[in-house]
Protein backbone atom coordinates (compact mmCIF):
# COMPACT_ATOMS: atom_id res chain seq x y z
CA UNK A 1 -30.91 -34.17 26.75
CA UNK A 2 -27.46 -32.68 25.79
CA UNK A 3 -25.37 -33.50 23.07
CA UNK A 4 -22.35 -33.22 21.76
CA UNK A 5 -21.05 -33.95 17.96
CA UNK A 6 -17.08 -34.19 17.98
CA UNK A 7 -15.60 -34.54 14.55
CA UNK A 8 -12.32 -35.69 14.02
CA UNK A 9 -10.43 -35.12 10.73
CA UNK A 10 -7.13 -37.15 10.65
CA UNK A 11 -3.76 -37.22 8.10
CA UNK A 12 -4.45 -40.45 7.08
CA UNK A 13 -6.47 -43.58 7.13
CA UNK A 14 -4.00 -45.26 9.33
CA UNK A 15 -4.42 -42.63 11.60
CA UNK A 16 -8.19 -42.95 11.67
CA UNK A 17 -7.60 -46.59 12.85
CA UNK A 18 -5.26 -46.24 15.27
CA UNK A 19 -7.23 -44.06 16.75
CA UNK A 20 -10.38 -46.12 16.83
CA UNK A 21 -8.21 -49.07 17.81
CA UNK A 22 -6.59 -47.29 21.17
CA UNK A 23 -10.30 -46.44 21.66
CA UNK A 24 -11.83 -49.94 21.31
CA UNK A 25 -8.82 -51.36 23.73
CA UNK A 26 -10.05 -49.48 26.66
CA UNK A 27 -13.48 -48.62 25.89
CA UNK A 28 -14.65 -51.33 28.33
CA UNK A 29 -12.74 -50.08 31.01
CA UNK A 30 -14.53 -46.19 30.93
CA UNK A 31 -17.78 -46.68 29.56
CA UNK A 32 -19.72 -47.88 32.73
CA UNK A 33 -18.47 -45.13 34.50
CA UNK A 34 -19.20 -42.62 31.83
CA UNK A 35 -22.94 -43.98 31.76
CA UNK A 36 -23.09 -44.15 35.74
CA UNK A 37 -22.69 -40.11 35.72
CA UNK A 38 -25.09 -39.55 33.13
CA UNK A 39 -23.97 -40.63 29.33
CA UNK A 40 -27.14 -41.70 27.87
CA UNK A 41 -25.64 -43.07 25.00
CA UNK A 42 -22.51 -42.96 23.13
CA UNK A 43 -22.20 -43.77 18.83
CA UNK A 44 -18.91 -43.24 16.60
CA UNK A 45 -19.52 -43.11 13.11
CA UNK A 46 -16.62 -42.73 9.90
CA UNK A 47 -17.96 -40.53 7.61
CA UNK A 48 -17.43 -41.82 4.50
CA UNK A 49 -19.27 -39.36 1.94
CA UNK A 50 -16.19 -37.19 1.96
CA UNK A 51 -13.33 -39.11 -0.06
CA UNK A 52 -10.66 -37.01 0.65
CA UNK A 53 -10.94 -36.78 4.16
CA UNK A 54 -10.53 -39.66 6.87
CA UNK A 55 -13.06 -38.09 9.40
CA UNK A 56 -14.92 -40.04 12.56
CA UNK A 57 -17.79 -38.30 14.45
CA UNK A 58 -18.88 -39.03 18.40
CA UNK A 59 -22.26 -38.32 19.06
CA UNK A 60 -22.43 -37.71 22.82
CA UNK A 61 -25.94 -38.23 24.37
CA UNK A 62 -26.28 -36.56 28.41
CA UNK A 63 -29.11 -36.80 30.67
CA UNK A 64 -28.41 -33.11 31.41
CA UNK A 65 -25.14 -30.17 31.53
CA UNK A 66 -24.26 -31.83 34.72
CA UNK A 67 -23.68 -35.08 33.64
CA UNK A 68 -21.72 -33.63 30.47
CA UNK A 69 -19.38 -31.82 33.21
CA UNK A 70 -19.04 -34.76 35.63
CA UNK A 71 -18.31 -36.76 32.93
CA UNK A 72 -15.26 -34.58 31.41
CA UNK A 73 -12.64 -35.54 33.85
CA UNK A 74 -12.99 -39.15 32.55
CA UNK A 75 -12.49 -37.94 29.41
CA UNK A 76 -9.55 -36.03 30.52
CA UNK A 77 -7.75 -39.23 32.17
CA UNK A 78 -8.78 -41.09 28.96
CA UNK A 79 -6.75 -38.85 26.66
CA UNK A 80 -3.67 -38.87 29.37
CA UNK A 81 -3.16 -41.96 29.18
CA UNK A 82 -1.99 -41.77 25.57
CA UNK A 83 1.28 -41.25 26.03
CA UNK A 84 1.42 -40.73 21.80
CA UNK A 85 -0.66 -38.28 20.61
CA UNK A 86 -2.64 -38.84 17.20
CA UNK A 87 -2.87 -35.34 14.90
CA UNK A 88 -6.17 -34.82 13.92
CA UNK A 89 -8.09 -31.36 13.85
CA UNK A 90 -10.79 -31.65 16.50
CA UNK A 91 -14.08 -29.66 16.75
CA UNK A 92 -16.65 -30.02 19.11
CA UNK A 93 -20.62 -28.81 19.14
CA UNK A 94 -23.11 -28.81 22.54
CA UNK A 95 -26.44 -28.27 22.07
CA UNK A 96 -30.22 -29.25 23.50
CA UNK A 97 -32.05 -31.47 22.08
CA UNK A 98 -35.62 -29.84 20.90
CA UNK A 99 -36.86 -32.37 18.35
CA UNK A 100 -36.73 -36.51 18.50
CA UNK A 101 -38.87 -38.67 15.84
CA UNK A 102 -38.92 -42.07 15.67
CA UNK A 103 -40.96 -44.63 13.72
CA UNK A 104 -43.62 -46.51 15.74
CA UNK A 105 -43.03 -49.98 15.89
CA UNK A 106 -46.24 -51.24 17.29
């Protein structure tokens, strides 16, 4: 599995919302795709243990490198079709997963 953690730090909180709002609206219309290629699984979180930021994280979950790359050109038409651009300071991490516990819930 490959993963990527994408933090976003934005200006302000209505930032942060706008951004996860233009995200929920077409969501929908990418995901399936995404997931077809090879997205495992997709989470956004707000990370709210640092007060003076407005910060979301992506956690992105691949099958493998190649479905990470034949994934990127939908993310690429995702982010050209916002004709506004939000600032935030983005900054992205890949790595392989080598450790995964879970509780058993037999």
């Amino acid at each position: 599995m490959l993963i990527n953690i994408t933090l976003q730090t934005f200006m302000s909180e209505n930032d942060l919302e706008l951004s996860d709002s233009r995200w929920t609206n077409v969501k929908d219309q990418y995901l399936p795709r995404l997931y077809n290629l090879g997205l495992e699984r997709y989470t956004t979180t707000s990370i709210w243990n640092r007060a003076d930021k407005f910060q979301l994280a992506h956690i992105f979950e691949y099958r493998d490198k190649e479905a990470m790359d034949a994934c990127l050109p939908i993310w690429g038409e995702i982010e050209a079709t916002w004709r506004e651009k939000i600032m935030n300071k983005t900054t992205s991490y890949r790595g392989i997963q080598i450790s995964c516990d879970a509780p058993d819930n037999n």
